[in-house]
Protein backbone atom coordinates (compact mmCIF):
# COMPACT_ATOMS: atom_id res chain seq x y z
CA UNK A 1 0.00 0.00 0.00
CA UNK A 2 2.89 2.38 0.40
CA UNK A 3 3.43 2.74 -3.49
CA UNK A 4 -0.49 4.02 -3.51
CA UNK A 5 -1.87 7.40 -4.43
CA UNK A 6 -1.62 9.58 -2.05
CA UNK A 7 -4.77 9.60 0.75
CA UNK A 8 -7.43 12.05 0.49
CA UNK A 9 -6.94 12.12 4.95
CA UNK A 10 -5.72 9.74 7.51
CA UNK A 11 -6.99 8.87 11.16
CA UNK A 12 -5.66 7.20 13.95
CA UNK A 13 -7.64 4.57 16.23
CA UNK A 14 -6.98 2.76 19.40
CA UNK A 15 -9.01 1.53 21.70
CA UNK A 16 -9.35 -0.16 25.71
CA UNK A 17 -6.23 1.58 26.84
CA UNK A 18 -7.96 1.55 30.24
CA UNK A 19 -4.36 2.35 32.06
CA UNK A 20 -4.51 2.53 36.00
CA UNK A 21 -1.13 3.15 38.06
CA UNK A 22 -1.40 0.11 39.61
CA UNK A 23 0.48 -3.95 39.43
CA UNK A 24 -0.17 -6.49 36.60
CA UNK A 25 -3.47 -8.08 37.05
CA UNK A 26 -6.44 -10.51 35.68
CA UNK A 27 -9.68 -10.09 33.96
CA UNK A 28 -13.10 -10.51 35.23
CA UNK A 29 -12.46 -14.72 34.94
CA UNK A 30 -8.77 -14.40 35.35
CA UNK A 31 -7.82 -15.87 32.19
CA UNK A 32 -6.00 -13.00 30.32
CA UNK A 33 -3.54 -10.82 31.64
CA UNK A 34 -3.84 -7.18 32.06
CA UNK A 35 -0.78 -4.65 31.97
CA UNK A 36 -2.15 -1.92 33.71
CA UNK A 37 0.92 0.77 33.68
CA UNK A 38 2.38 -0.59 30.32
CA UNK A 39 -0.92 0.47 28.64
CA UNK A 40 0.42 3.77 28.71
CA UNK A 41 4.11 2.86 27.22
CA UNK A 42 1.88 1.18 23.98
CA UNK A 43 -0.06 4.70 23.97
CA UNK A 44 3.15 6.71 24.06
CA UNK A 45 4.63 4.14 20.75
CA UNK A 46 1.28 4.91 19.23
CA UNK A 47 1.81 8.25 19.41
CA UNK A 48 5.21 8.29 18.26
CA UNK A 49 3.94 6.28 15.22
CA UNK A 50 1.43 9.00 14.46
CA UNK A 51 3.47 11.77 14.89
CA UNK A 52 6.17 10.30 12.74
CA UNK A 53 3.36 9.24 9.40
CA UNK A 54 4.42 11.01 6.37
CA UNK A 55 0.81 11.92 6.06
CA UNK A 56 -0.38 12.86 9.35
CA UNK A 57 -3.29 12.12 10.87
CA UNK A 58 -6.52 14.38 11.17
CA UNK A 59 -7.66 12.75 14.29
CA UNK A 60 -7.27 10.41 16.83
CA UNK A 61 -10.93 8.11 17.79
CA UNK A 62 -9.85 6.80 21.00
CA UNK A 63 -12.62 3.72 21.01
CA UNK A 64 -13.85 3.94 25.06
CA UNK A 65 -12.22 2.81 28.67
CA UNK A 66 -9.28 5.58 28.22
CA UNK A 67 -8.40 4.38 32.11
CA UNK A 68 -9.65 1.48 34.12
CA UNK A 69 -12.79 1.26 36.71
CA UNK A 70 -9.77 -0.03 39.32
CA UNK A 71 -8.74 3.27 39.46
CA UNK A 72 -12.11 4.50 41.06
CA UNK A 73 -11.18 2.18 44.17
CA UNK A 74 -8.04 3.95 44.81
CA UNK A 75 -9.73 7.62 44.07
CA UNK A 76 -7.11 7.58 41.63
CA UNK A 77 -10.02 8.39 38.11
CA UNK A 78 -8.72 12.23 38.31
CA UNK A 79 -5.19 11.37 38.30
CA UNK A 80 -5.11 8.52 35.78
CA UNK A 81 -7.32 10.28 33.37
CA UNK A 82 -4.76 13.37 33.82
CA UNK A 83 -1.81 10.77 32.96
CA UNK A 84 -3.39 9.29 30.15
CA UNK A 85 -4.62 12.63 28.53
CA UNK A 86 -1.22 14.17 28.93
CA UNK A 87 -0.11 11.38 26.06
CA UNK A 88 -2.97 12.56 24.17
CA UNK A 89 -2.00 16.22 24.27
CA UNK A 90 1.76 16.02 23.56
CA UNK A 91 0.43 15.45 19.98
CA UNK A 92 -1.54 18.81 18.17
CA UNK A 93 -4.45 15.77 16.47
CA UNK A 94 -7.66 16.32 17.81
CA UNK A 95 -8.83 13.03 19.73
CA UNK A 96 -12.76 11.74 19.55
CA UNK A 97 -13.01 9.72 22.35
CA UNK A 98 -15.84 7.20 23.03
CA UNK A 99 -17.27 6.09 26.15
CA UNK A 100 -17.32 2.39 27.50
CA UNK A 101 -17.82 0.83 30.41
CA UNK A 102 -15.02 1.62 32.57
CA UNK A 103 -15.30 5.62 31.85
CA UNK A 104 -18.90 4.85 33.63
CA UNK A 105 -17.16 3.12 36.58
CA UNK A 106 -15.10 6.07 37.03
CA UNK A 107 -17.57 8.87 36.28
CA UNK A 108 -20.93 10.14 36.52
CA UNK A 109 -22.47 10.61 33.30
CA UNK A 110 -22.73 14.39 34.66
CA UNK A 111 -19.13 14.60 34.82
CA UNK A 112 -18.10 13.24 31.85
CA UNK A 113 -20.68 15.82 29.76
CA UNK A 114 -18.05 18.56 31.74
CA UNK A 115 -15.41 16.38 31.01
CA UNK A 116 -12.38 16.44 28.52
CA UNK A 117 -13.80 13.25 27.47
CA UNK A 118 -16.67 15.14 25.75
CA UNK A 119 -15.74 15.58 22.28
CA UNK A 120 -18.93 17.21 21.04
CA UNK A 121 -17.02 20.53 22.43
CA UNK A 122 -14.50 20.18 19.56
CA UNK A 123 -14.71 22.91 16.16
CA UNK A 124 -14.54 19.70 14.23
CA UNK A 125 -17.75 18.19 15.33
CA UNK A 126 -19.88 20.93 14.04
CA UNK A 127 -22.55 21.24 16.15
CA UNK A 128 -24.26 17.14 14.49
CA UNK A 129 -24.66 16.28 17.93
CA UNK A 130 -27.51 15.01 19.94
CA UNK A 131 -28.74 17.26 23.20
CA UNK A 132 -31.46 14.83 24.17
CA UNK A 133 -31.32 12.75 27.72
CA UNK A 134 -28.08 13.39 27.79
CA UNK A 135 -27.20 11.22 25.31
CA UNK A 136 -23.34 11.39 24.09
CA UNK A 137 -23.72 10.77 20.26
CA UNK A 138 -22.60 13.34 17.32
CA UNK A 139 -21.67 13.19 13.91
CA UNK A 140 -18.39 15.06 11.94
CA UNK A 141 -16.79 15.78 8.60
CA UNK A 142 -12.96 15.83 8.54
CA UNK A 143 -13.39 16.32 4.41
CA UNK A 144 -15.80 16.94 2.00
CA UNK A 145 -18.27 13.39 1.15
CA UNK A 146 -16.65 11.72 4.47
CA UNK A 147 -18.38 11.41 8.09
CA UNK A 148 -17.86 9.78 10.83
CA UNK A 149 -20.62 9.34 13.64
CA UNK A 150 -20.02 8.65 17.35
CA UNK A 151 -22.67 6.56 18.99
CA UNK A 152 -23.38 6.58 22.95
CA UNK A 153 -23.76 2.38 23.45
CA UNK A 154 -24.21 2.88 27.16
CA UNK A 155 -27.49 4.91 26.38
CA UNK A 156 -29.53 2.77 28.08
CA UNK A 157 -27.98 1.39 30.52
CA UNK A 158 -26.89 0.85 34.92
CA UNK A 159 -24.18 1.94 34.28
CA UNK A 160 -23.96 6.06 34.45
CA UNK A 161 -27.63 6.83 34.54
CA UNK A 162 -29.35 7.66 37.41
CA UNK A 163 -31.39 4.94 38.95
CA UNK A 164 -34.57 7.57 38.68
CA UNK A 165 -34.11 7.72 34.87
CA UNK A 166 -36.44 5.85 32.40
CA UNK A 167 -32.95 4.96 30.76
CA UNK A 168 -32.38 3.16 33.39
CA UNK A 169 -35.78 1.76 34.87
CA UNK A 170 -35.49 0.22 30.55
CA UNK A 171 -31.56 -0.85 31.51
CA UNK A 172 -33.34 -3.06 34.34
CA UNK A 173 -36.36 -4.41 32.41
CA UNK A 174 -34.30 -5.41 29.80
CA UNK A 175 -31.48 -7.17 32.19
CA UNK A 176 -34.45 -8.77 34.40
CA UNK A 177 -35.90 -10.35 31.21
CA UNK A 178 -32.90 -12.10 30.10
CA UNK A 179 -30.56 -12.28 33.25
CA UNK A 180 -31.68 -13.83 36.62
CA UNK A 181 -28.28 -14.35 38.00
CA UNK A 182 -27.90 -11.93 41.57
CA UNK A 183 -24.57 -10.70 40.13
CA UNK A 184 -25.59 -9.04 36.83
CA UNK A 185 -22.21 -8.97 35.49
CA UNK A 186 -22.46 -13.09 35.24
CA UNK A 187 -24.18 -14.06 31.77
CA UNK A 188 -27.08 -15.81 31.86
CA UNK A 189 -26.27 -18.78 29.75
CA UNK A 190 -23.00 -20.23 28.94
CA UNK A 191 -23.31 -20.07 24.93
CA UNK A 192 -25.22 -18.31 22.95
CA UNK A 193 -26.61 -14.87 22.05
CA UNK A 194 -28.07 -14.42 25.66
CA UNK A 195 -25.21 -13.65 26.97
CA UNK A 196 -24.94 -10.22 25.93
CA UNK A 197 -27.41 -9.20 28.58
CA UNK A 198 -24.97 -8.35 31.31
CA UNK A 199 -24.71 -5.00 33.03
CA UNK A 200 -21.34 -4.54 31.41
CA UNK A 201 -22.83 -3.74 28.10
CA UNK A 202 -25.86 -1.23 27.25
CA UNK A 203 -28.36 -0.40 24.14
CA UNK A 204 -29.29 2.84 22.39
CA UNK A 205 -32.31 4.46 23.32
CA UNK A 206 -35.14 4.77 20.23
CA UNK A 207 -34.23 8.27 20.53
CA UNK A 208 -30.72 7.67 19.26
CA UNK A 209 -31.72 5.60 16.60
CA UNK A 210 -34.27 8.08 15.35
CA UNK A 211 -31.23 10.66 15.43
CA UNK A 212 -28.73 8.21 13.77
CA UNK A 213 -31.54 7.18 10.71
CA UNK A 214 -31.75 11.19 10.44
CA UNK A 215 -28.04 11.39 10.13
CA UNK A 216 -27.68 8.46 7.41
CA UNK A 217 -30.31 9.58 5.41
CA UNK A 218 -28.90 13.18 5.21
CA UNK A 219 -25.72 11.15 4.14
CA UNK A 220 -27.47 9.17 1.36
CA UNK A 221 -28.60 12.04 -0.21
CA UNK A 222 -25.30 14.28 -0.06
CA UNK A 223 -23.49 10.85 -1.37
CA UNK A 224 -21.61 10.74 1.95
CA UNK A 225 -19.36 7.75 2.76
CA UNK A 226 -20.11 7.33 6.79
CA UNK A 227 -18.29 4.79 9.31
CA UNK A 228 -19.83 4.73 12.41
CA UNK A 229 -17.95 4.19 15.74
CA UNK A 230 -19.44 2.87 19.37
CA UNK A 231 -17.86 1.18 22.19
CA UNK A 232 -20.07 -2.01 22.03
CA UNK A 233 -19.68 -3.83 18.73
CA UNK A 234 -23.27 -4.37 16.98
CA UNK A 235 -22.54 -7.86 14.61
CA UNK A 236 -22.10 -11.11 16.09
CA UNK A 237 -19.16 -12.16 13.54
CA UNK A 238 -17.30 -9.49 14.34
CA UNK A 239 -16.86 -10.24 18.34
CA UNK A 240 -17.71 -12.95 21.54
CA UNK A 241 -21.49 -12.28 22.06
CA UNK A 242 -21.16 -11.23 25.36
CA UNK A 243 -19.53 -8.05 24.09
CA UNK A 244 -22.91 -7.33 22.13
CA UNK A 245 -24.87 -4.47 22.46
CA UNK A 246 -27.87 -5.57 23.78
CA UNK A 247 -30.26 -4.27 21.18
CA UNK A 248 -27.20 -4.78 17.93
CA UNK A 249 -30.10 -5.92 15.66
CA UNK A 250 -31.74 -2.94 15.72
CA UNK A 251 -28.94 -0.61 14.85
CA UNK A 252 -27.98 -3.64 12.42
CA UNK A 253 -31.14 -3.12 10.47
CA UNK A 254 -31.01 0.91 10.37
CA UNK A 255 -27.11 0.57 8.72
CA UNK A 256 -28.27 -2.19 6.46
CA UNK A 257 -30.64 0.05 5.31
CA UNK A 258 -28.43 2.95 4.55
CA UNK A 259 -26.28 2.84 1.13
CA UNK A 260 -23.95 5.73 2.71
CA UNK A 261 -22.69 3.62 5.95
CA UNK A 262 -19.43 1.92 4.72
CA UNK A 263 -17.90 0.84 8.28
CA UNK A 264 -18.55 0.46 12.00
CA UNK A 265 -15.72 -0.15 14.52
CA UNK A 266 -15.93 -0.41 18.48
CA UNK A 267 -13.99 -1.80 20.84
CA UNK A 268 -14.66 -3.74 24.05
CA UNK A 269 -13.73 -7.27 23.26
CA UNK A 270 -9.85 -7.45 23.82
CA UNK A 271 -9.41 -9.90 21.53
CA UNK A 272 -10.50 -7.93 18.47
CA UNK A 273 -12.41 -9.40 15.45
CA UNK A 274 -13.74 -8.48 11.91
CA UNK A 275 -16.88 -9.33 9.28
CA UNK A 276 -18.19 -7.85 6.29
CA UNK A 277 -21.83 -8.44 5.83
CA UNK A 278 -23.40 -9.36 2.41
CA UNK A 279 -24.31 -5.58 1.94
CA UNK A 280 -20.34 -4.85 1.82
CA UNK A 281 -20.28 -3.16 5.54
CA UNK A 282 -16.88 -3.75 7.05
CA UNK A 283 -17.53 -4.27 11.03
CA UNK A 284 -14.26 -4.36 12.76
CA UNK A 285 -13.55 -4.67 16.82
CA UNK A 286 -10.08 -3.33 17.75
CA UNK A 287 -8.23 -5.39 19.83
CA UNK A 288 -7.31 -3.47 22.98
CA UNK A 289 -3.86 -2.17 24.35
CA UNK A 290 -4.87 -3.75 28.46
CA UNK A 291 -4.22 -7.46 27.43
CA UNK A 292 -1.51 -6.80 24.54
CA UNK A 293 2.44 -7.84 26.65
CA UNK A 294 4.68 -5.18 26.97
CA UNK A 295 6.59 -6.97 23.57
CA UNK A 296 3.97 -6.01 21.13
CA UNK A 297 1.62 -3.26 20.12
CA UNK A 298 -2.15 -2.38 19.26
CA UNK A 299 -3.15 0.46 17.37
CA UNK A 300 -3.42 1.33 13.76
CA UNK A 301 -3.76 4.23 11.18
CA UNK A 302 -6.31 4.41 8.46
CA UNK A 303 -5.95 5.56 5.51
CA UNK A 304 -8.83 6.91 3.26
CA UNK A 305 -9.04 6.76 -0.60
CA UNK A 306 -11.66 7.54 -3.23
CA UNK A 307 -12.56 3.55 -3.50
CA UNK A 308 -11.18 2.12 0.13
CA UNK A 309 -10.06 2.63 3.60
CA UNK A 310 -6.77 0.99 4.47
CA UNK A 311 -6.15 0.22 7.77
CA UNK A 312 -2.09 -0.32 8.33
CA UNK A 313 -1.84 -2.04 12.06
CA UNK A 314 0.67 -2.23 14.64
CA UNK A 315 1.08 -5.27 16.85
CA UNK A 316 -0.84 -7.46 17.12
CA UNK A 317 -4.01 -5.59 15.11
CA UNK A 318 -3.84 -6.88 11.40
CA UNK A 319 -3.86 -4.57 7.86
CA UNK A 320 -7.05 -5.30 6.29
CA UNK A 321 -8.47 -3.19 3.23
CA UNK A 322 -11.80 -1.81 3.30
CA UNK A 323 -13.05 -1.60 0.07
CA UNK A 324 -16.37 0.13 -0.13
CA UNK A 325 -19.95 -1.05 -0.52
């Protein structure tokens, strides 16, 4: 790909960083390995990588849980987030950042609105954003017939909404029906589909997806390309189904729909994964920097071209060409 035309822009993505200033430790079932400080080191080489791209980048999306939920137990969320943005900022890109789970753990959804983590506050964004219920979704055009939306996948959801909120009374209704276990964060069933309905995951509120299917359409008829970005991946080929959003099919069936949307990539599940659906829509999980050893690396830069995306990656995160629907 290096003896290509030159791109019409490039982006940078990464995603789980979720750093905390703490030891070495486990995952929820202590099967993978997390490097909690060198998460940070694998930001800094990502950064390096960036900054050293004969074309440079015209934005960062930094795909959700920027620091871990550990840090909340040592009242450390202030300081780590301070660390980790620090990286961010020694480079002049602009950075979208996404919110998963573990910025929820650390943060009120209150806070993060007033937070440094709100990209809707950015020139770039252009005002496409939704000011609904608090809802953290918005839309942006780095270059003319390109946009790239940012979904809020922790919409509905216990995690960050107030336990008063219909957002959340929904979050419980929908957890109750499929989940009877007294720890929520335990799947319901050992295989299966089901097992997406765990508190660590969330949906998008009707509102959203009347917002989003507003968004698209405006994109159809301008002749937009879109890729769409979320924390929670949305196909079940393209991740473990307990990293699902709970209601995927729905936003499934609004891209499907939609001859504009060319690619959606999230996050979430560590060990990354990729489909592309019989309509031509690339859906692709990044792995994430927590569970990649201090020997390796997990980011990427994409490339953008009249007829393709390519995405050159670093570590263990493969190249893969995007060719459009």
């Amino acid at each position: 790909m290096e003896n290509c035309a030159q791109p019409l822009f490039t982006f940078g993505i990464i995603a789980d960083i979720q750093y905390a200033d703490i030891d070495d430790g486990f995952n929820f079932k202590r099967s993978r390995k997390r490097y909690y400080r060198n998460s940070l080191r694998l930001l800094r080489n990502a950064q390096k990588r960036w900054t050293a791209e004969t074309v440079k980048p015209r934005f960062i999306l930094q795909l959700g849980d920027i620091i871990d939920g550990f840090n909340k137990r040592h009242d450390a969320s202030e300081r780590a987030l301070e660390t980790v943005m620090k990286e961010f900022d020694s480079s002049p890109v602009d950075v979208h950042h996404v919110w998963g789970n573990h910025e929820f753990y650390n943060f009120s959804r209150d806070t993060l609105m007033r937070s440094v983590l709100n990209s809707t506050t950015d020139s770039e964004a252009g005002g496409g954003h939704l000011s609904i219920c608090e809802i953290y979704a918005y839309h942006f055009s780095p270059a003319p017939k390109y946009r790239f939306v940012v979904l809020d996948a922790y919409d509905v959801s216990l995690l960050g909404r107030e336990e008063s909120s219909v957002q959340y009374q929904q979050a419980i209704d929908i957890l109750k029906a499929h989940n009877d276990n007294e720890d929520l964060n335990h799947p319901p069933a050992p295989v299966g589909m089901e097992r997406r309905f765990v508190k660590f995951n969330g949906g998008f509120s009707q509102d959203q997806l009347d917002w989003l299917e507003g968004v698209l359409s405006l994109a159809d008829n301008k002749l937009e390309r879109v890729t769409i970005v979320s924390h929670l991946p949305i196909h079940p080929s393209s991740t473990d189904p307990i990293c699902l959003a709970w209601n995927y099919d729905a936003l499934l069936s609004i891209l499907q729909a939609h001859k504009s949307v060319v690619c959606f990539m999230a996050g979430h599940d560590h060990d990354g994964g990729y489909h592309r659906d019989d309509s031509g829509v690339h859906y692709l999980t990044l792995e994430g920097v927590i569970e990649t050893p201090p020997d390796s690396d997990a980011f990427g830069t994409v490339s953008v071209y009249e007829d393709r995306m390519f995405l050159k990656g670093y570590g263990r995160m493969s190249d893969r060409i995007l060719m459009y629907p």
